[in-house]
PDB file of N, CA and C in Angstrom:
ATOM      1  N   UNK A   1       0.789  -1.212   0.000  1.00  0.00           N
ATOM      2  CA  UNK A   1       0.000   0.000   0.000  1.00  0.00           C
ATOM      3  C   UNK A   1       0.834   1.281   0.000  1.00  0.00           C
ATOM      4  N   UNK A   2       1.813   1.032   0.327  1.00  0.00           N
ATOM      5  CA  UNK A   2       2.423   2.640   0.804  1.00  0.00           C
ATOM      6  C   UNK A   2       3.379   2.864  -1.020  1.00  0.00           C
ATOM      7  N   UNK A   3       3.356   1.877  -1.449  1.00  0.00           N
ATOM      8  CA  UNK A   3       3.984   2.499  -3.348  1.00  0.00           C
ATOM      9  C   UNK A   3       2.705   3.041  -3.412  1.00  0.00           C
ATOM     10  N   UNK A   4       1.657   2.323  -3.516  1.00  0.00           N
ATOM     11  CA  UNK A   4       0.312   2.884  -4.419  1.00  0.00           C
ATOM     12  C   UNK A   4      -0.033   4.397  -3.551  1.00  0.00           C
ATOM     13  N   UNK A   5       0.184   4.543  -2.795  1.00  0.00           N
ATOM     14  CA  UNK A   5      -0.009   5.835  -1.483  1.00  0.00           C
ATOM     15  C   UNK A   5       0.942   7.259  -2.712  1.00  0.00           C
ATOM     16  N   UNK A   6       2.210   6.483  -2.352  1.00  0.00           N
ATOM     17  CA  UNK A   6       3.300   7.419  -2.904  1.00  0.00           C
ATOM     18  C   UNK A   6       2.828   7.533  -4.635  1.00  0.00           C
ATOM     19  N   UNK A   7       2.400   6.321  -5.289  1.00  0.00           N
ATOM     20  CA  UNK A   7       2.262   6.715  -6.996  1.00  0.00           C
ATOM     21  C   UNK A   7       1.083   7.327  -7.354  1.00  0.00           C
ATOM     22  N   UNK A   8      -0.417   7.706  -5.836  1.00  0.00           N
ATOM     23  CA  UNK A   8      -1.192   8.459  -6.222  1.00  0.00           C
ATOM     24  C   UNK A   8      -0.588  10.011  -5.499  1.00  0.00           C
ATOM     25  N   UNK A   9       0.131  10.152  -4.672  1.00  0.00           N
ATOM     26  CA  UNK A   9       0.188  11.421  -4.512  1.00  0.00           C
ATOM     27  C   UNK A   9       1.031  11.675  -5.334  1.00  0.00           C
ATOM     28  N   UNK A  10       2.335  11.405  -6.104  1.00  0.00           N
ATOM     29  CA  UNK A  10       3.279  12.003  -7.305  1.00  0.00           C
ATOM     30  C   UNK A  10       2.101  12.266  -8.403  1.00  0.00           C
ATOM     31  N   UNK A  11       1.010  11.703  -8.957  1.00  0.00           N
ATOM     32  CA  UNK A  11      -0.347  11.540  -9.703  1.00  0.00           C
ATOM     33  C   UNK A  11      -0.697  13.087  -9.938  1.00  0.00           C
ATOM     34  N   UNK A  12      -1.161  13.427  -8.202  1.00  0.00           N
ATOM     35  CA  UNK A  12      -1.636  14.552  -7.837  1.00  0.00           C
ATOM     36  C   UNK A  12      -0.850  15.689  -8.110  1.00  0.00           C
ATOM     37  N   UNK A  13       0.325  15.693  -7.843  1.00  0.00           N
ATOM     38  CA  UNK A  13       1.288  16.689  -7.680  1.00  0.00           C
ATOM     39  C   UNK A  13       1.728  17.443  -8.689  1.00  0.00           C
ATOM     40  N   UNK A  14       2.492  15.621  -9.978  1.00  0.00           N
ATOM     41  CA  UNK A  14       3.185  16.070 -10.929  1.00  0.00           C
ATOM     42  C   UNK A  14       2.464  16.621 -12.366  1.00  0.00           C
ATOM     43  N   UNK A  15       2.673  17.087 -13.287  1.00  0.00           N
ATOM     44  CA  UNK A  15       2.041  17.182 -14.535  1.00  0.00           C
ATOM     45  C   UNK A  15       1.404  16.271 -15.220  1.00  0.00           C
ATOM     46  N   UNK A  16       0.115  16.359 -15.183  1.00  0.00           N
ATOM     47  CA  UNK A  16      -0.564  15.072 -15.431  1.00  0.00           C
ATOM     48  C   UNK A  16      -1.126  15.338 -17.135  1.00  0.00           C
ATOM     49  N   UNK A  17      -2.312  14.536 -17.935  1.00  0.00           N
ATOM     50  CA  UNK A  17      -2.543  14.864 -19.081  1.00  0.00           C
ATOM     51  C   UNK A  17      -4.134  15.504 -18.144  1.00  0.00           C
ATOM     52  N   UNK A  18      -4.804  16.280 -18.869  1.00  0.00           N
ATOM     53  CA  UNK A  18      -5.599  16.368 -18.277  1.00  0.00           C
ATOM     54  C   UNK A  18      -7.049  15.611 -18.208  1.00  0.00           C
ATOM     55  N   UNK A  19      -7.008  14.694 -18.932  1.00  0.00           N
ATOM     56  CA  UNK A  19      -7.933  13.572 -19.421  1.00  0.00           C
ATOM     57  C   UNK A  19      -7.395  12.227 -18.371  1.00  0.00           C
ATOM     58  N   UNK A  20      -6.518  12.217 -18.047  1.00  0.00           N
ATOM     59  CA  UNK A  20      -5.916  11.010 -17.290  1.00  0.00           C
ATOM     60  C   UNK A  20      -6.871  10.664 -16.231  1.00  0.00           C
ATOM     61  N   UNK A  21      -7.029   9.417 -16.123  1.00  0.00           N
ATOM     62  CA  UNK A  21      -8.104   8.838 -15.541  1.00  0.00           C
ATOM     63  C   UNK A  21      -7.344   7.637 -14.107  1.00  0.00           C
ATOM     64  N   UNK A  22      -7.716   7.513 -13.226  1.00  0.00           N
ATOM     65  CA  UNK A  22      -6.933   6.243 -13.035  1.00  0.00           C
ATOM     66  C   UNK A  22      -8.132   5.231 -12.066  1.00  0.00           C
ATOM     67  N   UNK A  23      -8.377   4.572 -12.257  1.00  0.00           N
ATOM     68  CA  UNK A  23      -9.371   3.724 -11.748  1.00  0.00           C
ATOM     69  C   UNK A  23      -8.912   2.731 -10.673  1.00  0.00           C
ATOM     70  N   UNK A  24      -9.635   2.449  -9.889  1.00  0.00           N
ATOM     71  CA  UNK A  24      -9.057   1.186  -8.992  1.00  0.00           C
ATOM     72  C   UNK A  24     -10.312   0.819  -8.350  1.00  0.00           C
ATOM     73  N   UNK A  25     -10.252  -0.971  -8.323  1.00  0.00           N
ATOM     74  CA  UNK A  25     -11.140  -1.239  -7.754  1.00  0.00           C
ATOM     75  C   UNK A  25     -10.586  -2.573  -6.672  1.00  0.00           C
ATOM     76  N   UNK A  26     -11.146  -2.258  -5.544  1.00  0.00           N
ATOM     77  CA  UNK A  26     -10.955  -3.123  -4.348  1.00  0.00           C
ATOM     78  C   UNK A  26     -12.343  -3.410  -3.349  1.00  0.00           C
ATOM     79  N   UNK A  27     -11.314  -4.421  -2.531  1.00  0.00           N
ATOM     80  CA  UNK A  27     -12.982  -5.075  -1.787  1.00  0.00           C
ATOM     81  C   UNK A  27     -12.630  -4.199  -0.451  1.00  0.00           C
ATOM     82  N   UNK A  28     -13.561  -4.397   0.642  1.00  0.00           N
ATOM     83  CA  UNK A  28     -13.202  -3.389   1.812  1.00  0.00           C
ATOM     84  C   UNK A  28     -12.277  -3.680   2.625  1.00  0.00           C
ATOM     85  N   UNK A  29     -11.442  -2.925   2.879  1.00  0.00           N
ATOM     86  CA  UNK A  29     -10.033  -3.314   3.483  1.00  0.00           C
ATOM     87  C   UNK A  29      -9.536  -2.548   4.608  1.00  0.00           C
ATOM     88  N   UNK A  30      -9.217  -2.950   5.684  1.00  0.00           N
ATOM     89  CA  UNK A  30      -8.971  -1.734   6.868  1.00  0.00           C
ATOM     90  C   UNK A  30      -7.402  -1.330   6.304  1.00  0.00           C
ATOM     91  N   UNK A  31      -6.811  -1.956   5.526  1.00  0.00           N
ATOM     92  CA  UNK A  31      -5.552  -1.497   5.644  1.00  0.00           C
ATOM     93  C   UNK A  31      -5.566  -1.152   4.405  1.00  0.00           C
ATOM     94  N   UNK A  32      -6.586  -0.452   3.174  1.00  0.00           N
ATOM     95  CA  UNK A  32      -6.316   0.446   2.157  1.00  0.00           C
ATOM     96  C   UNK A  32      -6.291   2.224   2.590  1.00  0.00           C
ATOM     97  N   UNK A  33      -5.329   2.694   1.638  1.00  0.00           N
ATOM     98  CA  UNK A  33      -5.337   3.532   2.559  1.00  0.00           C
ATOM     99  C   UNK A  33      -5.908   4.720   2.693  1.00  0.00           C
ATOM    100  N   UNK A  34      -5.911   5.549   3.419  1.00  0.00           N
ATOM    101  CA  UNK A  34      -7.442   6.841   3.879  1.00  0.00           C
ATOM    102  C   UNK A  34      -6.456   7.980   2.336  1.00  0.00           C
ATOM    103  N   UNK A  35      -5.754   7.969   2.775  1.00  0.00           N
ATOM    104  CA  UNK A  35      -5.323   9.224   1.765  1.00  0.00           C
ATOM    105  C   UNK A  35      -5.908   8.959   0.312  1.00  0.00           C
ATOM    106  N   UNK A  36      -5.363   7.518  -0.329  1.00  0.00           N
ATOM    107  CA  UNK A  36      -5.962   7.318  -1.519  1.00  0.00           C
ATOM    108  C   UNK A  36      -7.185   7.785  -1.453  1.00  0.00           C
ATOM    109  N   UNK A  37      -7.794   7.262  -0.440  1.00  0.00           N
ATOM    110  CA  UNK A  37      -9.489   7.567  -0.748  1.00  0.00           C
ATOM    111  C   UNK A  37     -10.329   8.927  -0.787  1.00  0.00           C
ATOM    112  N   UNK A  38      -9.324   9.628   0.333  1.00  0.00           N
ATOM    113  CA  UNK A  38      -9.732  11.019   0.363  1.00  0.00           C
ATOM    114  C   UNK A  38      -8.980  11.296  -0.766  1.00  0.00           C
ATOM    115  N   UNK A  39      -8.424  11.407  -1.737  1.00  0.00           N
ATOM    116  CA  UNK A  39      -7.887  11.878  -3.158  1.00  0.00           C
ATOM    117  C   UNK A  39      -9.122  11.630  -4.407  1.00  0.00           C
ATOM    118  N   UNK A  40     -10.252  10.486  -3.895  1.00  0.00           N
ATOM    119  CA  UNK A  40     -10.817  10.100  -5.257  1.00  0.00           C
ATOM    120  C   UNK A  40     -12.003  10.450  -4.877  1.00  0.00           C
ATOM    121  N   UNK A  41     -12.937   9.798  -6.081  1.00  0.00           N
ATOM    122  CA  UNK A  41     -14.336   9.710  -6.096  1.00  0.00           C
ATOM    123  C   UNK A  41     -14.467   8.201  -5.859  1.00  0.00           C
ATOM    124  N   UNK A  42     -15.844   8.240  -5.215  1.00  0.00           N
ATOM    125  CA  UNK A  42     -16.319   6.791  -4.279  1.00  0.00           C
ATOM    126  C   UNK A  42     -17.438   6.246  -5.611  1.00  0.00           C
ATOM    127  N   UNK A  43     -17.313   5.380  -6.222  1.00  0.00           N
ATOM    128  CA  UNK A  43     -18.402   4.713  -6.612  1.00  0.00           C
ATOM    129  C   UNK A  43     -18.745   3.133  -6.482  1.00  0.00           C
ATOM    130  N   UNK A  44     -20.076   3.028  -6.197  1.00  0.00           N
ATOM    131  CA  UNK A  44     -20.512   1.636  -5.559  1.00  0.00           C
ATOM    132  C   UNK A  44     -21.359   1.495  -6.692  1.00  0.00           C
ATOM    133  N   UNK A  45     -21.284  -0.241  -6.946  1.00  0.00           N
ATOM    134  CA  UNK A  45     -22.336  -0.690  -7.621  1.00  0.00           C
ATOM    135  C   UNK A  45     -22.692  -2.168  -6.881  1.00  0.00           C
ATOM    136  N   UNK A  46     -24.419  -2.001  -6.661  1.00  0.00           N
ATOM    137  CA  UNK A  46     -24.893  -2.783  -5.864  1.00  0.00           C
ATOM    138  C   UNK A  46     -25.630  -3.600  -6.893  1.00  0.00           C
ATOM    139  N   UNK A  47     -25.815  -5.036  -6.653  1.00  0.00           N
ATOM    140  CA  UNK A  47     -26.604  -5.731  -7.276  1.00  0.00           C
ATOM    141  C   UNK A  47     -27.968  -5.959  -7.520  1.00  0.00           C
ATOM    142  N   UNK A  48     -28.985  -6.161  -8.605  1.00  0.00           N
ATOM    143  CA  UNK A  48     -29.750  -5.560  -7.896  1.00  0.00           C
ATOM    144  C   UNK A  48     -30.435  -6.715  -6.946  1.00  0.00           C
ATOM    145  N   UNK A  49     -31.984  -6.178  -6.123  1.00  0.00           N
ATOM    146  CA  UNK A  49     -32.225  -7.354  -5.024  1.00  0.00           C
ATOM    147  C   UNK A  49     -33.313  -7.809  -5.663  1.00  0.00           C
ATOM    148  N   UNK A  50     -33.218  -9.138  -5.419  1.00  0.00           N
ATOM    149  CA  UNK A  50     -34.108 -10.051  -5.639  1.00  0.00           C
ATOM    150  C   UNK A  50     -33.507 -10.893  -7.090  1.00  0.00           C
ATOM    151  N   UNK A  51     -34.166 -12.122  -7.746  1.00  0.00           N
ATOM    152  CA  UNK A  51     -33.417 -12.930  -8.434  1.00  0.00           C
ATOM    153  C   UNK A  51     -34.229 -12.063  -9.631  1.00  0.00           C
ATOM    154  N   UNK A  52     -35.731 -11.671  -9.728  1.00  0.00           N
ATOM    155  CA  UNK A  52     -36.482 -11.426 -10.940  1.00  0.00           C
ATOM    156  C   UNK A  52     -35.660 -10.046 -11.267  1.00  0.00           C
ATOM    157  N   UNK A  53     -35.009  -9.191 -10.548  1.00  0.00           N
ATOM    158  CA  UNK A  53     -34.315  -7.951 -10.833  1.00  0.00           C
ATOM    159  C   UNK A  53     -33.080  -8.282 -11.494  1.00  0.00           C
ATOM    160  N   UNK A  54     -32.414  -9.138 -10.697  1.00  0.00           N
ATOM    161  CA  UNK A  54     -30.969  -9.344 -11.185  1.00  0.00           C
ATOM    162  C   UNK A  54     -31.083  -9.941 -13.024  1.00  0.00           C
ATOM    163  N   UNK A  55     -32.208 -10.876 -12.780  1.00  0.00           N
ATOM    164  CA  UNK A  55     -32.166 -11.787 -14.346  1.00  0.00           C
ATOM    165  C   UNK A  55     -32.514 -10.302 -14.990  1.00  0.00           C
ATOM    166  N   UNK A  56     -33.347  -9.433 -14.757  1.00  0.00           N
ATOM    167  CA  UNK A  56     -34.288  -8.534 -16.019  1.00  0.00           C
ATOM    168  C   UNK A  56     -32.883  -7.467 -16.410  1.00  0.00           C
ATOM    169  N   UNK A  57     -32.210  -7.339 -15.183  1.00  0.00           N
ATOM    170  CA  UNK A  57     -30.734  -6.359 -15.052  1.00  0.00           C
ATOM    171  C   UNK A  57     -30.023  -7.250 -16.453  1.00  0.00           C
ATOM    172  N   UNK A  58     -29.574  -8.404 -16.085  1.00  0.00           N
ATOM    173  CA  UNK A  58     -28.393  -9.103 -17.432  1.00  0.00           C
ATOM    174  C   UNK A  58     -29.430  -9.335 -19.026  1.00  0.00           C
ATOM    175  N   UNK A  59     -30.621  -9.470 -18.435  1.00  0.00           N
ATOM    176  CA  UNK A  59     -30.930  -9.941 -20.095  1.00  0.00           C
ATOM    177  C   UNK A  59     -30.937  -8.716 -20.640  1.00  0.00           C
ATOM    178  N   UNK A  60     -31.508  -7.539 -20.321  1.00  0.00           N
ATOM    179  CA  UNK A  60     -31.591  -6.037 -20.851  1.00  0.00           C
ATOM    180  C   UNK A  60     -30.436  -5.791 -21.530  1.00  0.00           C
ATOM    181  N   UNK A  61     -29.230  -6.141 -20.828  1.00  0.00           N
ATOM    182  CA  UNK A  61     -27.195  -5.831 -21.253  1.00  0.00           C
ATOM    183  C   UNK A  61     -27.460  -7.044 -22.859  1.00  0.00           C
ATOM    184  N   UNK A  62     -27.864  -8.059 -22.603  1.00  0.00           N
ATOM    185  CA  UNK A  62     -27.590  -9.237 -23.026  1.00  0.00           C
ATOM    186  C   UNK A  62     -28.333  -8.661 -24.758  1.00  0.00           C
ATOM    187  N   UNK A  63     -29.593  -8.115 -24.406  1.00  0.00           N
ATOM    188  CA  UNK A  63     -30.438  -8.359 -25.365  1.00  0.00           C
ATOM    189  C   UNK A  63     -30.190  -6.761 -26.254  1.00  0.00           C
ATOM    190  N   UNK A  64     -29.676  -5.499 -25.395  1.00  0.00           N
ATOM    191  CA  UNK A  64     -28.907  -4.224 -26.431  1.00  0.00           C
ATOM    192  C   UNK A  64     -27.956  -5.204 -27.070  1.00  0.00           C
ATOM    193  N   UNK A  65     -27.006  -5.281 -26.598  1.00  0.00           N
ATOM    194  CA  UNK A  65     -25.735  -5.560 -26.843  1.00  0.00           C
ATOM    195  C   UNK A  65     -25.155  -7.091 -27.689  1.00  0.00           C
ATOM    196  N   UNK A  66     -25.769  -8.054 -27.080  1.00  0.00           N
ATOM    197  CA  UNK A  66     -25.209  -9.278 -28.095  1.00  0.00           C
ATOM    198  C   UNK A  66     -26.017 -10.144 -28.724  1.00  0.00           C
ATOM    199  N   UNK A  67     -27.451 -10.209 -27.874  1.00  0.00           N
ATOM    200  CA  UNK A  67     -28.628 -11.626 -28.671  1.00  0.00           C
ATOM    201  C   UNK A  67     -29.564 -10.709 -29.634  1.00  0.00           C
ATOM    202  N   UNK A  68     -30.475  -9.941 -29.547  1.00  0.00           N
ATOM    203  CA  UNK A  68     -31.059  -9.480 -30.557  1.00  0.00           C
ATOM    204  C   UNK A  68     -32.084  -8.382 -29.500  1.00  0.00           C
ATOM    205  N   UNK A  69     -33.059  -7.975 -30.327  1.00  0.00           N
ATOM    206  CA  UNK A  69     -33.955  -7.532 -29.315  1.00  0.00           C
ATOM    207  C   UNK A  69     -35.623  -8.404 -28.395  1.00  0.00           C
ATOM    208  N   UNK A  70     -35.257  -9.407 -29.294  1.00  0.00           N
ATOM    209  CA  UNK A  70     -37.073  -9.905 -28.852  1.00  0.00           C
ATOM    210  C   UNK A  70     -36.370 -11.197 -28.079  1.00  0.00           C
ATOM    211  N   UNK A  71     -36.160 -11.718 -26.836  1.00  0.00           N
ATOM    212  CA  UNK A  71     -35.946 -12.531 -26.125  1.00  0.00           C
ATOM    213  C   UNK A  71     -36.609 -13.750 -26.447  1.00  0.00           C
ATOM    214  N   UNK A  72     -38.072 -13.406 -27.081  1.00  0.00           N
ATOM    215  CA  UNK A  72     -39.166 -14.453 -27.192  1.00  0.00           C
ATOM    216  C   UNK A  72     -38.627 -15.805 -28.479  1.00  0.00           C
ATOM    217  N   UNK A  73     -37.678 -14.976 -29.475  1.00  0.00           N
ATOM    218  CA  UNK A  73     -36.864 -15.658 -30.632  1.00  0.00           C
ATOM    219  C   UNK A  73     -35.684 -16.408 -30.420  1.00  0.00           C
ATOM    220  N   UNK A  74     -35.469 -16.174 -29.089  1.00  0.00           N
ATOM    221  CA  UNK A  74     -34.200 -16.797 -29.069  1.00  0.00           C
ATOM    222  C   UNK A  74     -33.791 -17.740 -29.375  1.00  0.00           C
ATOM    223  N   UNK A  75     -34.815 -19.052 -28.174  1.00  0.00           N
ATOM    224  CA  UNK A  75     -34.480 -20.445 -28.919  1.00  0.00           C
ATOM    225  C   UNK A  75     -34.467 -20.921 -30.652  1.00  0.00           C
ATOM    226  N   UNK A  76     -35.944 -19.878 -31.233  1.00  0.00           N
ATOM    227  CA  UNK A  76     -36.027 -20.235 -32.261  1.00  0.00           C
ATOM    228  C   UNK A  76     -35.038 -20.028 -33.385  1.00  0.00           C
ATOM    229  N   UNK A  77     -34.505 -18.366 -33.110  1.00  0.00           N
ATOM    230  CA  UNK A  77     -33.411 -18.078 -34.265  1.00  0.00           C
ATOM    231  C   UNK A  77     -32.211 -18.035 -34.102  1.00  0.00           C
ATOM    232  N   UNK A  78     -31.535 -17.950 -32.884  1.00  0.00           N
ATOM    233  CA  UNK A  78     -30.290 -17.886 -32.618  1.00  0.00           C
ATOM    234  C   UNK A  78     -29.668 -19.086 -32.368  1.00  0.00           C
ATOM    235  N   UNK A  79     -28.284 -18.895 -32.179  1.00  0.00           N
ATOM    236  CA  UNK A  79     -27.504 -20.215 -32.120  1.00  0.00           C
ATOM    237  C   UNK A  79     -27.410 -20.690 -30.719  1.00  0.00           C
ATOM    238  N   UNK A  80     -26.995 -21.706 -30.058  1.00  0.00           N
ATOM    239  CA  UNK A  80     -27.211 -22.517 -29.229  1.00  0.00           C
ATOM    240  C   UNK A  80     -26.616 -21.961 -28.010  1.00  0.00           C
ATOM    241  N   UNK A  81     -25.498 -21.527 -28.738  1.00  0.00           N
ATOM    242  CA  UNK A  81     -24.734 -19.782 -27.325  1.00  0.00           C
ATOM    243  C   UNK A  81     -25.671 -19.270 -26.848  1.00  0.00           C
ATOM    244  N   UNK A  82     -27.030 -18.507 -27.457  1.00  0.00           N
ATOM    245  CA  UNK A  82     -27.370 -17.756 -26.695  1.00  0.00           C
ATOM    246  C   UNK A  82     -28.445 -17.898 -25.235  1.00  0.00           C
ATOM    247  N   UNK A  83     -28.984 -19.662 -25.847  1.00  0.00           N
ATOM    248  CA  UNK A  83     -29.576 -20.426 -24.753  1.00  0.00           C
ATOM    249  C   UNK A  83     -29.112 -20.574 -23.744  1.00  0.00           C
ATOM    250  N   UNK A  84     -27.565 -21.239 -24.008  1.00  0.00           N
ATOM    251  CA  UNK A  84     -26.539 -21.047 -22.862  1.00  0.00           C
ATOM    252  C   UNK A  84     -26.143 -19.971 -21.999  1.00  0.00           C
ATOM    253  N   UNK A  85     -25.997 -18.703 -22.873  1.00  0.00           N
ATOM    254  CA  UNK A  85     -26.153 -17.321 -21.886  1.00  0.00           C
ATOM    255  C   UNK A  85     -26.829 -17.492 -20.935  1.00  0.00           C
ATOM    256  N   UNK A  86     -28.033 -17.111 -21.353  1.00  0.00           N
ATOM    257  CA  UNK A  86     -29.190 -16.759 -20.835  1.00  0.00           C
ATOM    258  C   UNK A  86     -29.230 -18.203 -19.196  1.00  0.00           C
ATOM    259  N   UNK A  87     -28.890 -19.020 -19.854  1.00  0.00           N
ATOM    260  CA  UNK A  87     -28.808 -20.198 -18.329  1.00  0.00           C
ATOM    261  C   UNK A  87     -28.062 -19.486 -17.717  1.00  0.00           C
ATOM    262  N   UNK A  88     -26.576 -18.653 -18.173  1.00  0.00           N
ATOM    263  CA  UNK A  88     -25.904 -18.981 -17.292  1.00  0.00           C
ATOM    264  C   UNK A  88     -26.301 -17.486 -16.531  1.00  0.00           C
ATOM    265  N   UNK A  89     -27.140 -16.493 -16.976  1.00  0.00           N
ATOM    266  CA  UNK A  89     -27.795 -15.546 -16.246  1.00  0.00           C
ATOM    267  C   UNK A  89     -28.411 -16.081 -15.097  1.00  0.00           C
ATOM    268  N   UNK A  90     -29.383 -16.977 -15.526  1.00  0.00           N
ATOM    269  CA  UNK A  90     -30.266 -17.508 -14.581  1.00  0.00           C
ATOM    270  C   UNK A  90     -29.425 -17.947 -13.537  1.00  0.00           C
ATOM    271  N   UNK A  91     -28.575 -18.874 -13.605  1.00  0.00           N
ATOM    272  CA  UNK A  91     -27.623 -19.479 -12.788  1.00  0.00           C
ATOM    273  C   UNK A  91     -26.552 -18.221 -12.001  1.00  0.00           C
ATOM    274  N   UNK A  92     -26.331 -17.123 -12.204  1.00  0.00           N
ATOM    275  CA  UNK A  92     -26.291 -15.864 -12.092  1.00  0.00           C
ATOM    276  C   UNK A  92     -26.686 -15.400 -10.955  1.00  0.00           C
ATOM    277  N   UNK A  93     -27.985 -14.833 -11.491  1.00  0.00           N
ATOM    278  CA  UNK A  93     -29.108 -14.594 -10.150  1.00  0.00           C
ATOM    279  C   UNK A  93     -29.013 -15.229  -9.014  1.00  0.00           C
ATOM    280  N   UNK A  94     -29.563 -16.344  -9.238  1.00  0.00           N
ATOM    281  CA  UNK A  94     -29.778 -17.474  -8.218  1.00  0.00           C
ATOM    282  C   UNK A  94     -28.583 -17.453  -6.788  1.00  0.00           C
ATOM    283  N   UNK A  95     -27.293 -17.802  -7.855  1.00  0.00           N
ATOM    284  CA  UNK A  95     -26.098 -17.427  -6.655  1.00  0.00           C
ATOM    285  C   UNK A  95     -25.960 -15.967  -5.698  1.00  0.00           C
ATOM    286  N   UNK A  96     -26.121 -15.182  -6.866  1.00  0.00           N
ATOM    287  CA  UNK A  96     -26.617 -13.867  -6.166  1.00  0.00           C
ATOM    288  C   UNK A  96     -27.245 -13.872  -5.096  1.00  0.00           C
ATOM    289  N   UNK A  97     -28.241 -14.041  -5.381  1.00  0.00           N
ATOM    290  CA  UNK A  97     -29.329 -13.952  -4.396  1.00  0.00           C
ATOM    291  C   UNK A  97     -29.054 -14.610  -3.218  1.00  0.00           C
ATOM    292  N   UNK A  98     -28.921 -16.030  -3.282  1.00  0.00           N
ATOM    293  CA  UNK A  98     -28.351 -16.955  -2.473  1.00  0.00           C
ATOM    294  C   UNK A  98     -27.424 -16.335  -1.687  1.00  0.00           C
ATOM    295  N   UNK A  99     -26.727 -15.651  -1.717  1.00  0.00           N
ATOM    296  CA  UNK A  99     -25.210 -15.277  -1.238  1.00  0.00           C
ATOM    297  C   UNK A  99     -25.590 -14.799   0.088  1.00  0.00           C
ATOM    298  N   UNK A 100     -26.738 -13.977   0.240  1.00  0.00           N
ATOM    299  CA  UNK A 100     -27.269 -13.471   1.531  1.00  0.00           C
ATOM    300  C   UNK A 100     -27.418 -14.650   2.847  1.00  0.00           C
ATOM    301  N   UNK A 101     -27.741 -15.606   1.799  1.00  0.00           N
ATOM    302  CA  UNK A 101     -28.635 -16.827   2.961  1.00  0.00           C
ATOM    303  C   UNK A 101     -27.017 -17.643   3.735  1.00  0.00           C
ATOM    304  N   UNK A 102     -25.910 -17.427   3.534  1.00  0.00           N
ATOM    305  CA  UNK A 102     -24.236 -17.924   3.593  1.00  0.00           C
ATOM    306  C   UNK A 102     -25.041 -19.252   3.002  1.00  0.00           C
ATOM    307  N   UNK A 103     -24.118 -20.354   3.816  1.00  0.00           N
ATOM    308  CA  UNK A 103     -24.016 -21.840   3.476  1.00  0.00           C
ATOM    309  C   UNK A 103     -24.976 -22.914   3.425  1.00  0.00           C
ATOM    310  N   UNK A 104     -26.428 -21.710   4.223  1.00  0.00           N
ATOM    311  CA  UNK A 104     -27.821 -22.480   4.118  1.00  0.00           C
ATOM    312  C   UNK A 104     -28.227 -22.875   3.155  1.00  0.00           C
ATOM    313  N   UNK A 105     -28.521 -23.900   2.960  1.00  0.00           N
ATOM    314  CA  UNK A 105     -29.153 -24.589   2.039  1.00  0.00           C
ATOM    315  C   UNK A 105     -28.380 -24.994   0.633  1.00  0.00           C
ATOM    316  N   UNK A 106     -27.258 -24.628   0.532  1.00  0.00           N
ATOM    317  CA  UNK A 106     -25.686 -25.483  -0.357  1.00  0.00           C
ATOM    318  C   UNK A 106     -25.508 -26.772   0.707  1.00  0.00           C
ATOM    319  N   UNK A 107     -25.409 -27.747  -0.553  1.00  0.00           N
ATOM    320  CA  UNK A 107     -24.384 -28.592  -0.085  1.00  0.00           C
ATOM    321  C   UNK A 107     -23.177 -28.964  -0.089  1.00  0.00           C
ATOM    322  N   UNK A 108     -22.553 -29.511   0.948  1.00  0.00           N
ATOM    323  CA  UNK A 108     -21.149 -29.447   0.816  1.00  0.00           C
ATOM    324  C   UNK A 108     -20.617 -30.222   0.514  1.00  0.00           C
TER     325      UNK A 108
END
């Protein structure tokens, strides 16, 4: 921690571009350190709650971006990938969700 301490305050200090961006992402840590943090902006992204939110959250990404727009076609016109997606959304959620409950109801 104390390089990354020292390579964001030289960051701050020295001549930077002014577009320069620097991102970092970590889990919560008592020993990251306060200065970094007081130097940045805080952003959180929460999942959403419940399993029917989380699935409607990935197919929406799923269905702009890579399968098509009508979900209802899928099996019929697309290739066998996109069935599989879509499971592995479902399968997705589920853990999600689950994650709250810890080890209840997994078996070991």
């Amino acid at each position: 921690m104390p390089a990354l301490e020292s390579l964001v305050t030289g960051l701050a200090t020295g001549s930077v571009h002014p577009t320069f961006r620097l991102w970092l992402s970590s889990m919560p840590d008592i020993s990251f350190s306060q200065q970094v943090l007081r130097r940045g902006i805080k952003v959180t992204v929460e999942p959403p709650e419940g399993i029917s939110a989380n699935l409607k959250q990935n197919v929406s990404v799923l269905e702009s971006t890579i399968v098509g727009d009508n979900p209802s076609e899928w099996s019929r016109d697309q290739p066998i990938w996109c069935q599989l997606l879509y499971s592995l959304c479902v399968f997705h959620a589920v853990a999600v969700d689950r994650k709250k409950f810890g080890s209840l109801g997994w078996n070991a």
